[in-house]
C-alpha atoms as a PDB file:
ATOM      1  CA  UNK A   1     -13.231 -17.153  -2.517  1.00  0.00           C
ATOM      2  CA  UNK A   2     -12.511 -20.546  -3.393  1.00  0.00           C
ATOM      3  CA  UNK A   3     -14.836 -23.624  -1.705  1.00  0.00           C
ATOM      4  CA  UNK A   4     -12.110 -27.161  -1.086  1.00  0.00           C
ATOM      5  CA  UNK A   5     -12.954 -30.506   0.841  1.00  0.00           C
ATOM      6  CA  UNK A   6     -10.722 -31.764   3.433  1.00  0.00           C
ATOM      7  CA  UNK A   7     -12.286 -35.023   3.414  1.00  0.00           C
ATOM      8  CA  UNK A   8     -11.983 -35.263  -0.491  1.00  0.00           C
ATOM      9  CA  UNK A   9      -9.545 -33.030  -0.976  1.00  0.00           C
ATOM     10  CA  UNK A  10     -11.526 -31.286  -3.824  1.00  0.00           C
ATOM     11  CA  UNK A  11      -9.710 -27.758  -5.035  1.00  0.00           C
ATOM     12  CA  UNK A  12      -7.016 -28.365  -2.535  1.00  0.00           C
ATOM     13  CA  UNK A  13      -4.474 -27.488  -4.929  1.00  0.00           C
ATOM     14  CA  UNK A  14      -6.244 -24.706  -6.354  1.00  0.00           C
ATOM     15  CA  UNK A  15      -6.244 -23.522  -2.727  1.00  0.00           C
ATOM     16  CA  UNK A  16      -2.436 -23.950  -2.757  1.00  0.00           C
ATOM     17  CA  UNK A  17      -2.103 -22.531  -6.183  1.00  0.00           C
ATOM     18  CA  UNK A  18      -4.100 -19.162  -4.614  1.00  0.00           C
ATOM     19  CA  UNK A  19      -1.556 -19.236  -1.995  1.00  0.00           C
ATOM     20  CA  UNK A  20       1.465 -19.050  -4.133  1.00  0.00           C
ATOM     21  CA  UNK A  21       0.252 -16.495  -5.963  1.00  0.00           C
ATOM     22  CA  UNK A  22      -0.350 -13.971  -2.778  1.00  0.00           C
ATOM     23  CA  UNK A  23       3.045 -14.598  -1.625  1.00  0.00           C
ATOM     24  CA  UNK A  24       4.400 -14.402  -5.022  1.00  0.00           C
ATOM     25  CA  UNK A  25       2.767 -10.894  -4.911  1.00  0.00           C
ATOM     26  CA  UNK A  26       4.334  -9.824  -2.027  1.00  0.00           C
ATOM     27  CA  UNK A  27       7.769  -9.845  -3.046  1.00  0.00           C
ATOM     28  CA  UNK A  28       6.754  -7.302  -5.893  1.00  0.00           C
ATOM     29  CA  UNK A  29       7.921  -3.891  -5.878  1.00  0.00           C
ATOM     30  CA  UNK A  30       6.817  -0.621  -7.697  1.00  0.00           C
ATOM     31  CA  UNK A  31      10.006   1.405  -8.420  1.00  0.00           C
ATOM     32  CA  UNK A  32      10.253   4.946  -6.873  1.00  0.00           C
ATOM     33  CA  UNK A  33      10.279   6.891  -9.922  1.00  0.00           C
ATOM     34  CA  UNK A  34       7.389   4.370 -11.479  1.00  0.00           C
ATOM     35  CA  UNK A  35       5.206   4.740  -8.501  1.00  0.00           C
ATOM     36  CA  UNK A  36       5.742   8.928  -8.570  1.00  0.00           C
ATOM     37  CA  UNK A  37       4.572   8.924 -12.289  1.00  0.00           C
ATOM     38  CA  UNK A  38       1.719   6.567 -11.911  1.00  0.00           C
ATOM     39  CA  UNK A  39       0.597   8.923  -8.481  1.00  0.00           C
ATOM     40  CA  UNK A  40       1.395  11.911 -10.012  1.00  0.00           C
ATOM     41  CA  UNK A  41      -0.762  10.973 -13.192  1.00  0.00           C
ATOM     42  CA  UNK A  42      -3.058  10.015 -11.031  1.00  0.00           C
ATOM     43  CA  UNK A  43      -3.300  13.449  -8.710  1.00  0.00           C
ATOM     44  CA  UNK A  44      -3.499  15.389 -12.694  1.00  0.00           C
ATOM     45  CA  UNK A  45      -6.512  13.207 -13.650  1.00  0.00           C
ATOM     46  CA  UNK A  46      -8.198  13.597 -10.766  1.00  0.00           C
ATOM     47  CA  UNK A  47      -7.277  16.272  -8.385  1.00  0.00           C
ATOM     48  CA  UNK A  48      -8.049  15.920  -4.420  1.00  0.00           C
ATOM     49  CA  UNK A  49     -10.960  17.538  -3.051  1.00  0.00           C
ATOM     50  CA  UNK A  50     -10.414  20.453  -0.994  1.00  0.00           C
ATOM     51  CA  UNK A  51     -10.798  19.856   2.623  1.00  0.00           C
ATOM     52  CA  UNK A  52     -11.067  22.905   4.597  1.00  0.00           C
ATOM     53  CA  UNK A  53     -10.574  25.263   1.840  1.00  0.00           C
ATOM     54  CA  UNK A  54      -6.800  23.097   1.404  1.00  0.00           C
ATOM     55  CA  UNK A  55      -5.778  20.731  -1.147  1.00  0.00           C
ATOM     56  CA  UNK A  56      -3.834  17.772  -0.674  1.00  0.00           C
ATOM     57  CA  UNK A  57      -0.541  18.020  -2.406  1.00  0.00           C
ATOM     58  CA  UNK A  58       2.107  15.240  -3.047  1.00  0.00           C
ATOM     59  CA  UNK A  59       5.745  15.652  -2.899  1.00  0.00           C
ATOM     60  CA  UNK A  60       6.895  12.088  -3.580  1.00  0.00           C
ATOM     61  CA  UNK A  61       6.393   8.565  -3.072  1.00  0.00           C
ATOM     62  CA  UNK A  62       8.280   5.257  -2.202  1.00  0.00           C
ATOM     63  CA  UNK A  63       7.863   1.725  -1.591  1.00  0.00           C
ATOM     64  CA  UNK A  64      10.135   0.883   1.313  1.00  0.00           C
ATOM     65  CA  UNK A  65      11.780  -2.716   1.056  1.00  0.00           C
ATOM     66  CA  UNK A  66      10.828  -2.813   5.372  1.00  0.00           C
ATOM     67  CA  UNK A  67       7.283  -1.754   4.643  1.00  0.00           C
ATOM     68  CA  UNK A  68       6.219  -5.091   5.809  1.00  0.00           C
ATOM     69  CA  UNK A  69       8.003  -4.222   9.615  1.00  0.00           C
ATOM     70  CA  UNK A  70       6.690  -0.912   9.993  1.00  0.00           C
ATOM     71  CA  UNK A  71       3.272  -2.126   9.350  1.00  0.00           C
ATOM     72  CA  UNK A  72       3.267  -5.037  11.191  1.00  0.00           C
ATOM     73  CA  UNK A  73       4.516  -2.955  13.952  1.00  0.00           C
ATOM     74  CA  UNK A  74       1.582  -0.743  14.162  1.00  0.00           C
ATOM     75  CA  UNK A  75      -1.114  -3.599  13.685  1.00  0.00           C
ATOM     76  CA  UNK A  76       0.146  -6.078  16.421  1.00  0.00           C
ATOM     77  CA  UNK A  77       3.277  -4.827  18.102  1.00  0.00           C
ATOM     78  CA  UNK A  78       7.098  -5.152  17.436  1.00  0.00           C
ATOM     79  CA  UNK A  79       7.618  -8.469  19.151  1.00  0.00           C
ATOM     80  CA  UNK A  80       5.224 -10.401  17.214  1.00  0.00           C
ATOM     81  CA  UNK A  81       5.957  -8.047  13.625  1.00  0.00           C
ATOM     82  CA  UNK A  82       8.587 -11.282  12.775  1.00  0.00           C
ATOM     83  CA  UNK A  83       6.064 -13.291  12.399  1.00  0.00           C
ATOM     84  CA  UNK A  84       4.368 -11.285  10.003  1.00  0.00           C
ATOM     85  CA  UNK A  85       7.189  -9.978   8.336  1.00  0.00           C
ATOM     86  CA  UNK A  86       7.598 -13.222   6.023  1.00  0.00           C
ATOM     87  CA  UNK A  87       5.689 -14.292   2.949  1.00  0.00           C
ATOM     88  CA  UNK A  88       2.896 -12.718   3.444  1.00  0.00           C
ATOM     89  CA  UNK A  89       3.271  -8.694   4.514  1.00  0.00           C
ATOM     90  CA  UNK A  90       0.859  -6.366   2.170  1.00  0.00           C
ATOM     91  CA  UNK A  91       2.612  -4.058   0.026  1.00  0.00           C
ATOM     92  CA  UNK A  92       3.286  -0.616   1.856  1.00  0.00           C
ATOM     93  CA  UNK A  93       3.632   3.040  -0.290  1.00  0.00           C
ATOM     94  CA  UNK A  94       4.768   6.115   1.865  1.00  0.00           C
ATOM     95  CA  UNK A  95       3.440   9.093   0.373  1.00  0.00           C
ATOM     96  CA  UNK A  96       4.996  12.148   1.676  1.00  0.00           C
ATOM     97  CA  UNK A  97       2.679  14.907   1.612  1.00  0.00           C
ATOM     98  CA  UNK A  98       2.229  18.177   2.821  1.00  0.00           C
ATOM     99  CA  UNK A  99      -0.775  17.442   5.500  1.00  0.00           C
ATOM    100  CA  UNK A 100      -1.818  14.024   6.074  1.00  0.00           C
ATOM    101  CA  UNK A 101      -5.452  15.122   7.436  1.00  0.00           C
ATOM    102  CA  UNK A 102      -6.395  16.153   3.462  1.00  0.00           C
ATOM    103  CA  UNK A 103      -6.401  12.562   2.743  1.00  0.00           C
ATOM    104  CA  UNK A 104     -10.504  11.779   2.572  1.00  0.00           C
ATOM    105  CA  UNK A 105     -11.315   7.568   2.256  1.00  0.00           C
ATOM    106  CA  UNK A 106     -12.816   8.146  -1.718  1.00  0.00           C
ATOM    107  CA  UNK A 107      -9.384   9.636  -2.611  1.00  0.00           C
ATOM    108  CA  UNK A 108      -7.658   7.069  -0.607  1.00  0.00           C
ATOM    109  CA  UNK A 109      -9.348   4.330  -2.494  1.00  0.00           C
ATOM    110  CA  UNK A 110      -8.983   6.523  -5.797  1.00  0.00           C
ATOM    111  CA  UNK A 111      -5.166   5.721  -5.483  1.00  0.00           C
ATOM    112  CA  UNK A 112      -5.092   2.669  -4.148  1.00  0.00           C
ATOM    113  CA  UNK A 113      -7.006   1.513  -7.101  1.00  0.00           C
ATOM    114  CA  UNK A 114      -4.650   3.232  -9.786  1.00  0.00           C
ATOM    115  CA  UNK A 115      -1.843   0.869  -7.780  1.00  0.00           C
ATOM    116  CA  UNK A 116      -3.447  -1.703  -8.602  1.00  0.00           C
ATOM    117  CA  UNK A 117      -3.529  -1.077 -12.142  1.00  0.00           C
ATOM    118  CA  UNK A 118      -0.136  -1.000 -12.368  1.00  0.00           C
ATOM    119  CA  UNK A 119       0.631  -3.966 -10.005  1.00  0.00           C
ATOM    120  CA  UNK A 120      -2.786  -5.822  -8.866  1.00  0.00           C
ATOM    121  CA  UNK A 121      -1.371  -7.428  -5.693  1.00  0.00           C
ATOM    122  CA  UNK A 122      -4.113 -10.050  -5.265  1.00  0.00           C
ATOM    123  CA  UNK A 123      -4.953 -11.131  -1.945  1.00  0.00           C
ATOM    124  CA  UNK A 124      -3.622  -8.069  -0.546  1.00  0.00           C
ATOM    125  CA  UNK A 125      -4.390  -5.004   0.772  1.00  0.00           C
ATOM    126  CA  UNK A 126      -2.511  -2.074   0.414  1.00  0.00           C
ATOM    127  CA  UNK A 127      -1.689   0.324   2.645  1.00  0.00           C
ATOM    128  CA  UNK A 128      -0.942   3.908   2.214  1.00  0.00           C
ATOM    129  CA  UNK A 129       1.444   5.877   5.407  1.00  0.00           C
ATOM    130  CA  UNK A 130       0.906   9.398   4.891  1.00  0.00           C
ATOM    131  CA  UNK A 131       4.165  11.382   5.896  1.00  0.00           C
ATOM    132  CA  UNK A 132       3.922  15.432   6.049  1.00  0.00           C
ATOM    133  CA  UNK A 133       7.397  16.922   4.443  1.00  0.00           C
ATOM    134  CA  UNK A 134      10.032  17.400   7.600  1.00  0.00           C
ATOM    135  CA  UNK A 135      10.244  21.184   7.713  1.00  0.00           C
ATOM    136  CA  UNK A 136      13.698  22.722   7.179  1.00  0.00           C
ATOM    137  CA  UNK A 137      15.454  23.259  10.736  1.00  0.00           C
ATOM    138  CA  UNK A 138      16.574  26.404   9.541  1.00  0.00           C
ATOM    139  CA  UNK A 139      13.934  27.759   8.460  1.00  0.00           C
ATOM    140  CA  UNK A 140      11.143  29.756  10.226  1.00  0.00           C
END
């Protein structure tokens, strides 16, 4: 939180300063096989809980470079997701997992906050898109 004057213009350019840093942070990226270390590190420290006698298990995990239009999509719709999609879209991972309902809030948080270890993203929230693995065609 930072206090500024209009009238005085006190910490104005703090305020600006703050500014440049969250869209500074946006344009940061985890790389794919950074991000599946970090998660899977994270998952061997600290295992899920088991929900309904199942475990949560990862498969992989990636930062897509359109994050910022899928998200904005599901928050306020596609025609006004341009708008968003500029300087200032929080960072989206896609976990692909094997069933998206194991995911409890604490554990959510848990990994969210071993992100931002590795890449703080101030000003930002992060969001997590749980994906189940697409089943072979194939297979039955």
């Amino acid at each position: 939180m930072l206090i500024t004057s209009a009238s005085t213009g006190e910490n104005v350019d703090r305020l600006f300063a703050k500014i440049h840093k969250v869209q500074h942070a946006t344009r940061k990226r985890i790389g794919t096989g950074i991000l599946n270390r970090l998660l899977r590190q994270a998952f061997e420290a600290n295992p899920p809980p088991l929900v309904k006698g199942r475990r949560l298990k990862l498969f992989y995990a990636t930062q897509p470079r359109d994050g910022v239009l899928q998200s904005a999509e599901r928050l306020v719709g596609r025609e006004s997701s341009d708008k968003l999609q500029g300087d200032l879209a929080p960072p989206e991972f896609i976990l692909f997992v094997n069933d998206p309902q194991l995911m409890t809030e604490a554990y959510r948080r848990y990994l969210e906050a071993r992100i931002r270890e590795a890449e703080p993203y101030p000003g930002l929230p992060i969001i997590l898109t749980l994906r189940a693995r697409a089943r072979d065609v194939g297979r039955r």
